[in-house]
N, C-alpha and C. Protein backbone atom coordinates (compact mmCIF):
# COMPACT_ATOMS: atom_id res chain seq x y z
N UNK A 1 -8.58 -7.42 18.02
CA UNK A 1 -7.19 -7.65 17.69
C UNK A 1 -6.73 -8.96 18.33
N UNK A 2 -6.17 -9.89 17.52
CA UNK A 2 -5.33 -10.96 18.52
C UNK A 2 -3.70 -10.68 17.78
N UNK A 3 -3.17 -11.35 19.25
CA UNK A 3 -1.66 -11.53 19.15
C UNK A 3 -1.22 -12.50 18.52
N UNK A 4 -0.34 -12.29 17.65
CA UNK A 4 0.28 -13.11 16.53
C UNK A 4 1.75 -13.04 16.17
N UNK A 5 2.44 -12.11 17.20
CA UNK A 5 3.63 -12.59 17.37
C UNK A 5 4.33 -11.19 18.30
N UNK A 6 5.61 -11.56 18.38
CA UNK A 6 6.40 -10.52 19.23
C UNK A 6 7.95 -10.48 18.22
N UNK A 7 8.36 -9.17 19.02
CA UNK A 7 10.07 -8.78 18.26
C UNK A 7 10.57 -8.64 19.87
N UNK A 8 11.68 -8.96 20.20
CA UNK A 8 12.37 -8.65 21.18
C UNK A 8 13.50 -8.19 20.58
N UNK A 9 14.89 -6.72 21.39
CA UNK A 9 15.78 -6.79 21.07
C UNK A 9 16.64 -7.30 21.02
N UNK A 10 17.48 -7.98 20.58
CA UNK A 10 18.70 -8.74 20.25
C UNK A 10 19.76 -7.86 21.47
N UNK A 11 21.16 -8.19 21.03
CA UNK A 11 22.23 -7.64 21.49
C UNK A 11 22.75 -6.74 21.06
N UNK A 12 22.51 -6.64 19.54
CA UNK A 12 22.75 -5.65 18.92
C UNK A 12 21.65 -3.82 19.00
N UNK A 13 20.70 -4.78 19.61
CA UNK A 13 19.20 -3.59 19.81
C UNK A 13 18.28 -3.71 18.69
N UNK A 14 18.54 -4.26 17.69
CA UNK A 14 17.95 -5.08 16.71
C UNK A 14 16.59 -5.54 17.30
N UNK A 15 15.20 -5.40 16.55
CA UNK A 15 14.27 -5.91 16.99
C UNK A 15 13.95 -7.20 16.05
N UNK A 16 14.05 -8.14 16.95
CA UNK A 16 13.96 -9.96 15.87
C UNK A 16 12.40 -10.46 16.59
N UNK A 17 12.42 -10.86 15.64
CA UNK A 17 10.42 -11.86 16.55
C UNK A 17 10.47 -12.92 15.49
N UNK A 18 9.12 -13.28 15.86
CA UNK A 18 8.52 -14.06 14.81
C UNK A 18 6.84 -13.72 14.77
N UNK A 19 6.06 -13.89 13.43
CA UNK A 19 4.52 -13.54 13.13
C UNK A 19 4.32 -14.85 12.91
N UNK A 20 3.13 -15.51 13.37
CA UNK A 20 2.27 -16.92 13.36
C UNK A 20 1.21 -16.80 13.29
N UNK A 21 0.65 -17.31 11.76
CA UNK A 21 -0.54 -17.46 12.00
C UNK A 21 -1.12 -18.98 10.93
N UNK A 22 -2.09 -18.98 11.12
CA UNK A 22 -2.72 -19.96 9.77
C UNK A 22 -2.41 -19.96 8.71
N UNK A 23 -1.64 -18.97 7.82
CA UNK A 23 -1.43 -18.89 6.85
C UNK A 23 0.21 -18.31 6.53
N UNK A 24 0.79 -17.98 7.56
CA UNK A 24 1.97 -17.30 7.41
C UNK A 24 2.83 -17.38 8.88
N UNK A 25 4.10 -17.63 9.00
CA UNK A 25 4.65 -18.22 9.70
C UNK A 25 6.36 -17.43 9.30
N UNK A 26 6.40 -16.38 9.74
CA UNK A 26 8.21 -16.05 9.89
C UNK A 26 8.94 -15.58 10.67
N UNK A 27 10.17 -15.86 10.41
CA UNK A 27 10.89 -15.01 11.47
C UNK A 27 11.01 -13.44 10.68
N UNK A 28 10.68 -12.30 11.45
CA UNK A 28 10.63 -10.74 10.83
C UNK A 28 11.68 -9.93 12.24
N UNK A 29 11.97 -8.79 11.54
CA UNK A 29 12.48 -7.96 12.52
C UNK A 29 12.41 -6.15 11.59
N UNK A 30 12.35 -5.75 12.12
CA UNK A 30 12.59 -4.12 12.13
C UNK A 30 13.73 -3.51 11.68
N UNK A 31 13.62 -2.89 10.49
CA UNK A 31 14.42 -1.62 10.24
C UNK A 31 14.03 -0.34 10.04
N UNK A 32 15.24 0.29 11.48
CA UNK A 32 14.65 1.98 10.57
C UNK A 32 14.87 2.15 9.71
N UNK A 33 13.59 3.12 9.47
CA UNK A 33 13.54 4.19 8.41
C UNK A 33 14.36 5.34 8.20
N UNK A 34 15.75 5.74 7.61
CA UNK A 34 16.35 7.18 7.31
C UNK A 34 15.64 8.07 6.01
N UNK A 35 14.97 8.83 7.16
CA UNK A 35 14.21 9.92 5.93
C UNK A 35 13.67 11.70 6.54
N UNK A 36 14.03 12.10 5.72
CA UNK A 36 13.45 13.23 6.94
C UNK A 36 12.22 13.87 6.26
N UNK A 37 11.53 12.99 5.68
CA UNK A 37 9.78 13.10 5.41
C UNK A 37 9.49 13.00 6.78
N UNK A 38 8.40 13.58 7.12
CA UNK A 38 7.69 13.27 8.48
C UNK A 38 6.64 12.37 8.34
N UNK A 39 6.31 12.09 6.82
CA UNK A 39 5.25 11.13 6.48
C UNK A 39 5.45 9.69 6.33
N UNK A 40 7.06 9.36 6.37
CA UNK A 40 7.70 8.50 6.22
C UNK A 40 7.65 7.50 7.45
N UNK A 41 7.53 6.23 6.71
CA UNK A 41 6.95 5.22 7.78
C UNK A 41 8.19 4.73 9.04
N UNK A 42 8.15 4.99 9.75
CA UNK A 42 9.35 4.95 11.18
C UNK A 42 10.34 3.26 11.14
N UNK A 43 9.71 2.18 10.45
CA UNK A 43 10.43 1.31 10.08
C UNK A 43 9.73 0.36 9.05
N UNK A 44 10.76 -0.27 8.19
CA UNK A 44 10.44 -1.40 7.75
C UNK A 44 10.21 -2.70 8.15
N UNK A 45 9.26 -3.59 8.01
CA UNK A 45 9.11 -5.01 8.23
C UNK A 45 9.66 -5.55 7.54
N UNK A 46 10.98 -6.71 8.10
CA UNK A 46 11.31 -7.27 7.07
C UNK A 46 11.20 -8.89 7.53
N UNK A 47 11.42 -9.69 6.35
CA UNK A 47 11.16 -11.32 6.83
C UNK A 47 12.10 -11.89 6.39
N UNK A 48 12.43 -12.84 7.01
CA UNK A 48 13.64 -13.79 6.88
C UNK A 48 13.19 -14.46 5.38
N UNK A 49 13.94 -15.15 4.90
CA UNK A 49 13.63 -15.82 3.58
C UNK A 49 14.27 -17.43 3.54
N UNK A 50 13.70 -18.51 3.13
CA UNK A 50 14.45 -19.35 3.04
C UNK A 50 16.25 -19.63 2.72
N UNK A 51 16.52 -18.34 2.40
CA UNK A 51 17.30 -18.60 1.80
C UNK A 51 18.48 -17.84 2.71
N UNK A 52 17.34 -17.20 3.56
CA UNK A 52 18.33 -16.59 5.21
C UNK A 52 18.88 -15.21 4.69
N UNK A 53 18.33 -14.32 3.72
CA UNK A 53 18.28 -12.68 3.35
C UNK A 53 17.14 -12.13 4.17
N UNK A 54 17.31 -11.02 4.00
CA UNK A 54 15.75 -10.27 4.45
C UNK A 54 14.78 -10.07 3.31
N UNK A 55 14.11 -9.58 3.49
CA UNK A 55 13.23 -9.21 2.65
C UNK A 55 11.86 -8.12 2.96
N UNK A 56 11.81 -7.16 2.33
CA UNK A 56 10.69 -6.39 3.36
C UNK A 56 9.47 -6.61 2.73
N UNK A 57 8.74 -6.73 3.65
CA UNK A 57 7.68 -7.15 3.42
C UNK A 57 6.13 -6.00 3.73
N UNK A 58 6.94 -5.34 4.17
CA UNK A 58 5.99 -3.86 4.99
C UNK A 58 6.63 -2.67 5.30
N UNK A 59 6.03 -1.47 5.98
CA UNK A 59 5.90 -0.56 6.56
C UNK A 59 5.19 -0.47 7.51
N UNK A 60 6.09 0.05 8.59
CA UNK A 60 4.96 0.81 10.00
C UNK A 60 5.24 1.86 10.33
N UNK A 61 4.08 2.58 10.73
CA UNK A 61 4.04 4.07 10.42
C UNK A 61 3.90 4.67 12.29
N UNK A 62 4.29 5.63 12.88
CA UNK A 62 3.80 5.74 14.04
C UNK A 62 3.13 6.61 14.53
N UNK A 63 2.11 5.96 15.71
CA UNK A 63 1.07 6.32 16.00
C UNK A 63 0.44 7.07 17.32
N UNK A 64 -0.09 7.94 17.65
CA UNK A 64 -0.02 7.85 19.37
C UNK A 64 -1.81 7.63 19.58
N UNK A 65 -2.28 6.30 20.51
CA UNK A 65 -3.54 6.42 21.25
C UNK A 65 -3.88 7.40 21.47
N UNK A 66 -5.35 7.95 21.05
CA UNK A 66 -6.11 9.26 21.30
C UNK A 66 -5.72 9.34 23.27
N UNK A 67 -6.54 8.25 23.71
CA UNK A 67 -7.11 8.25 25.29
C UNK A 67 -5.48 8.11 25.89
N UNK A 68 -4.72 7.37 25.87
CA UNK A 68 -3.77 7.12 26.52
C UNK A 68 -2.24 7.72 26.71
N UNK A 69 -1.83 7.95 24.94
CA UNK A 69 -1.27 8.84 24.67
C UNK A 69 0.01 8.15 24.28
N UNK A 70 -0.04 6.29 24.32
CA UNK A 70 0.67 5.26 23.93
C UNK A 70 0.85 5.58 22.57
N UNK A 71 2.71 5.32 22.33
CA UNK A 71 3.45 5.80 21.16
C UNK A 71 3.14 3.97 20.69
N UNK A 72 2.47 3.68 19.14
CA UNK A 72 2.43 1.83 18.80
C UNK A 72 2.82 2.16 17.30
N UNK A 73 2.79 1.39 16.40
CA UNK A 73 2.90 1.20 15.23
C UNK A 73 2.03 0.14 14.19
N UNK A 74 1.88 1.20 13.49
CA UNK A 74 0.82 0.32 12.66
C UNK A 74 1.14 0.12 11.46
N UNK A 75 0.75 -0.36 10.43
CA UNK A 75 0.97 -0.53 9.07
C UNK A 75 0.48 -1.71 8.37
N UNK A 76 1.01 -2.40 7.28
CA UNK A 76 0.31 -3.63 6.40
C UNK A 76 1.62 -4.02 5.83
N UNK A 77 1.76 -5.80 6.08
CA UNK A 77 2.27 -6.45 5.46
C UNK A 77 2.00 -7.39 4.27
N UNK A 78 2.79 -7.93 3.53
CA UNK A 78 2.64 -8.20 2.52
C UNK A 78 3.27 -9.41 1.54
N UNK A 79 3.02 -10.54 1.13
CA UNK A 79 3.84 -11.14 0.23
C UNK A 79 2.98 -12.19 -0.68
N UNK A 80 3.87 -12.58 -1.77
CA UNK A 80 2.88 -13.42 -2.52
C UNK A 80 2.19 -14.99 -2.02
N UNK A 81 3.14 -15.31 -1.04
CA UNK A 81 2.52 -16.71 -0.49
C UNK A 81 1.01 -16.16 0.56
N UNK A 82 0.66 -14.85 0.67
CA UNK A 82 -0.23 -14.46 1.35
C UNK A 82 -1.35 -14.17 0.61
N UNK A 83 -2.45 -14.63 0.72
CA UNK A 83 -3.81 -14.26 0.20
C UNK A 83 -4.40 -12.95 -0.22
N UNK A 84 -3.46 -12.40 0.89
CA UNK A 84 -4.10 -10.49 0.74
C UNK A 84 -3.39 -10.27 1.85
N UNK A 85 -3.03 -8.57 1.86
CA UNK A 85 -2.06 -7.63 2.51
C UNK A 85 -2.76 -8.16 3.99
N UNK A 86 -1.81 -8.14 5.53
CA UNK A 86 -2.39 -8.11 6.94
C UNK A 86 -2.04 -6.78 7.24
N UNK A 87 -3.14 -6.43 8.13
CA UNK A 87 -2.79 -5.38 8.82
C UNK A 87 -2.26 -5.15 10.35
N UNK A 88 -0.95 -5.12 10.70
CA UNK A 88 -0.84 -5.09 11.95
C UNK A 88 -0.92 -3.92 12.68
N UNK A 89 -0.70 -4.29 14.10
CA UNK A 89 -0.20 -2.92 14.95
C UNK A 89 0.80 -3.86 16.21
N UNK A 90 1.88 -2.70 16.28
CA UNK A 90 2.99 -3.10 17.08
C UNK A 90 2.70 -2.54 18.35
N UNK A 91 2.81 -2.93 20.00
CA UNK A 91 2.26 -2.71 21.15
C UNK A 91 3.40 -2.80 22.04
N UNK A 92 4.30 -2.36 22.67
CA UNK A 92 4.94 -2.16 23.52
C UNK A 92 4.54 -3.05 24.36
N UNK A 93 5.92 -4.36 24.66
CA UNK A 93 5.12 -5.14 25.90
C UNK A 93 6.15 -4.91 27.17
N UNK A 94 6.62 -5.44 28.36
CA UNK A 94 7.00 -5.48 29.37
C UNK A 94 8.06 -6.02 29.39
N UNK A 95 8.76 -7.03 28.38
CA UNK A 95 10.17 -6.97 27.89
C UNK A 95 11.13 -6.02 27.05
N UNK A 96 10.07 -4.77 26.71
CA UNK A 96 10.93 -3.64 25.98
C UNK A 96 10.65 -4.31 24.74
N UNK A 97 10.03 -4.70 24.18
CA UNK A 97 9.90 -5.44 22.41
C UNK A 97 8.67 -4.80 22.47
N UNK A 98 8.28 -5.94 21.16
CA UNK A 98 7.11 -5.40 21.06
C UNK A 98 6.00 -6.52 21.01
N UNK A 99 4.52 -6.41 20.79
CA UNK A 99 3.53 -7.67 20.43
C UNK A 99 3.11 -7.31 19.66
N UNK A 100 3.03 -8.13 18.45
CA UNK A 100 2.36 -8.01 16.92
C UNK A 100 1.00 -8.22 17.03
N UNK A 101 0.09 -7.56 16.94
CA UNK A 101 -0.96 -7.77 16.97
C UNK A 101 -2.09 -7.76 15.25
N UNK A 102 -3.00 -8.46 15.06
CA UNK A 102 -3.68 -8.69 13.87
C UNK A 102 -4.60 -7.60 14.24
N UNK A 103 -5.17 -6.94 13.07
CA UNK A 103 -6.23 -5.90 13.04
C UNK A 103 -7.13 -5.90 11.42
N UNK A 104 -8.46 -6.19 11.88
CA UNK A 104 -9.03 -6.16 11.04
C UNK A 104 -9.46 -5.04 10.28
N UNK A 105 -9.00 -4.32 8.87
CA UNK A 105 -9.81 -3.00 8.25
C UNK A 105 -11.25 -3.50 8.46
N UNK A 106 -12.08 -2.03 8.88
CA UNK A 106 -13.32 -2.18 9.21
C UNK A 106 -14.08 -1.11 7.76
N UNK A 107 -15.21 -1.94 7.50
CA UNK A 107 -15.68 -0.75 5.84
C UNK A 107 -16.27 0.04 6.59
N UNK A 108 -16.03 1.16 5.33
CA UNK A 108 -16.42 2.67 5.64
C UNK A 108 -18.50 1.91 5.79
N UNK A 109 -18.67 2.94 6.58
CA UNK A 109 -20.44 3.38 6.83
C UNK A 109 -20.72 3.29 5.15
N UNK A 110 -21.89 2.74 4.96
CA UNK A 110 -22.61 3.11 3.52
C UNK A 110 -23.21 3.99 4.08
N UNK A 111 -23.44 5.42 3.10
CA UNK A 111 -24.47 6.38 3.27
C UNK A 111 -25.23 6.36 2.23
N UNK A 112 -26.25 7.47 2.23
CA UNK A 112 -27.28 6.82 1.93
C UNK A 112 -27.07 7.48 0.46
N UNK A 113 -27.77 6.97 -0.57
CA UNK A 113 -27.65 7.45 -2.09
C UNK A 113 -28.05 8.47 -2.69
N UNK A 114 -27.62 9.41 -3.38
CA UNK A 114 -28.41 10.71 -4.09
C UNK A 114 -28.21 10.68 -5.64
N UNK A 115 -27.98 9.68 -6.25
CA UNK A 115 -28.03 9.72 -7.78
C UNK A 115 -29.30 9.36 -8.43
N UNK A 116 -29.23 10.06 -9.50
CA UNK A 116 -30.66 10.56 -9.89
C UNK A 116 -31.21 9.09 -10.10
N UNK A 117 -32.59 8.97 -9.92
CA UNK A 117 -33.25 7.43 -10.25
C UNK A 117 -33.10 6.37 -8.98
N UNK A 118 -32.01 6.66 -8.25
CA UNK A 118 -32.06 5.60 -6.99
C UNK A 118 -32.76 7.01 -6.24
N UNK A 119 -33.08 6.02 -5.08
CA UNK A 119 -34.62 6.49 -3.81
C UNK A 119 -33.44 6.72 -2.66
N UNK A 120 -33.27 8.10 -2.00
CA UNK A 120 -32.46 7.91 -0.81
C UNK A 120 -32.69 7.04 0.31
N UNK A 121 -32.19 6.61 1.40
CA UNK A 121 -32.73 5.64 1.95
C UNK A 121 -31.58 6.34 3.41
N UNK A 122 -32.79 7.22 3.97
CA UNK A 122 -32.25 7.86 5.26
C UNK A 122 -33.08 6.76 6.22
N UNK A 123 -31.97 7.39 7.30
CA UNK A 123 -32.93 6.51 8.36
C UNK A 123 -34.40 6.96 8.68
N UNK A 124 -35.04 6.48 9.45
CA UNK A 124 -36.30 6.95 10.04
C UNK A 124 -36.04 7.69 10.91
N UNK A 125 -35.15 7.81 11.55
CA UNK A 125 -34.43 8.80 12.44
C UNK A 125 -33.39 9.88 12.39
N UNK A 126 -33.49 10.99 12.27
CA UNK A 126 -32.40 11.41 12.24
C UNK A 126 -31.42 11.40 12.79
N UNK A 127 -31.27 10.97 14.01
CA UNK A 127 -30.19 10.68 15.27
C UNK A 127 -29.44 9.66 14.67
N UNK A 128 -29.07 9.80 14.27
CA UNK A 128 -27.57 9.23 12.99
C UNK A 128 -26.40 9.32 13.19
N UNK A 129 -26.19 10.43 14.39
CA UNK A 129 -24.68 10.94 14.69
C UNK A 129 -24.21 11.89 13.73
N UNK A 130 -24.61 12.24 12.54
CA UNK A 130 -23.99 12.82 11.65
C UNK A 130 -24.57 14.13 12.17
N UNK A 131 -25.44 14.65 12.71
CA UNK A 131 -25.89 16.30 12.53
C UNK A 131 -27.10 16.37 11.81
N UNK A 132 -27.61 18.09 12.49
CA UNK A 132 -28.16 18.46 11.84
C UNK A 132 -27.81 18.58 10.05
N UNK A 133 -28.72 18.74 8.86
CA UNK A 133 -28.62 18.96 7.77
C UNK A 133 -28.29 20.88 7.57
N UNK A 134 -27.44 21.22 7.06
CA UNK A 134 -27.66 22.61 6.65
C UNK A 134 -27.97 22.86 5.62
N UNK A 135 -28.53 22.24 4.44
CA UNK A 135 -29.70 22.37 3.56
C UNK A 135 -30.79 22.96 3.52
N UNK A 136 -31.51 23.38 2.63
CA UNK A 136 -33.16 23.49 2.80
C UNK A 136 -33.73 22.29 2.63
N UNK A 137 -35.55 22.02 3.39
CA UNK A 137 -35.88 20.95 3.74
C UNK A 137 -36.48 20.47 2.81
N UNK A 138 -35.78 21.05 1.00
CA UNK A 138 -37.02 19.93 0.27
C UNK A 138 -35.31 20.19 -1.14
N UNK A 139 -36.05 18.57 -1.68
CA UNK A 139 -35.28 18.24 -2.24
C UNK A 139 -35.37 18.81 -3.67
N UNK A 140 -34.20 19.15 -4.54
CA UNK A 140 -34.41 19.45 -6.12
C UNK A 140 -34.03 18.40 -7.03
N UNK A 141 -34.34 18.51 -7.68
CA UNK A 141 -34.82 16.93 -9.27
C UNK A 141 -34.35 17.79 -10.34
């Protein structure tokens, strides 16, 4: 993950920042979300616009660290001057705001193939992490 920007609160309690990077450069701030979905993302990202409106540009959804038990926010932003959606996560820093941090989606594991005509391609090992098989030990065609 690197840091790529911060929101501090305003006066109003308003969270204002700015996101910087190589390709994208704004001033953004935070709005809640009113919803009483529980699936519903805890605020919107929104970005300033040339033209000095908002504009949302995302959702962040909230999260708590397995190990730590840290409440952050995550989600994906978005716009057409951008190449493809970013994924951030929001981090609680020591001014009470927050630090925008970049996060790369990581691809799912390829496993291994079972359609008819392709050759499975297990490891040589079974120690795979996945487990024992609860199958029987021979294959049907």
């Amino acid at each position: 993950m690197a840091n790529i920007g911060f929101l501090n609160a305003n006066e109003r309690g308003s969270f204002i920042g700015k996101i910087e990077t190589l390709a994208f450069t704004n001033v953004v701030g935070l709005r809640p979300v009113q919803s009483s979905n529980p699936n519903a993302p805890k605020y919107d990202m929104m970005a300033r616009s040339s033209a000095n409106s908002w504009i949302k540009i995302g959702a962040l959804f909230e999260q708590v660290a397995r190990t730590s038990g840290e409440v952050f926010y995550q989600g994906r932003i978005d716009d057409p001057s951008m190449a493809k959606p970013m994924d951030i996560a929001l981090f609680r820093n020591e001014e009470g705001g927050y630090n925008v941090a970049w996060t790369r989606r990581r691809p799912r594991q390829d496993m291994p193939s079972t359609r008819e005509g392709d050759e499975a391609t297990m490891p040589a090992s079974m120690d795979d992490g996945l487990g024992e098989s609860t199958a029987d030990n021979h294959v049907m065609h």
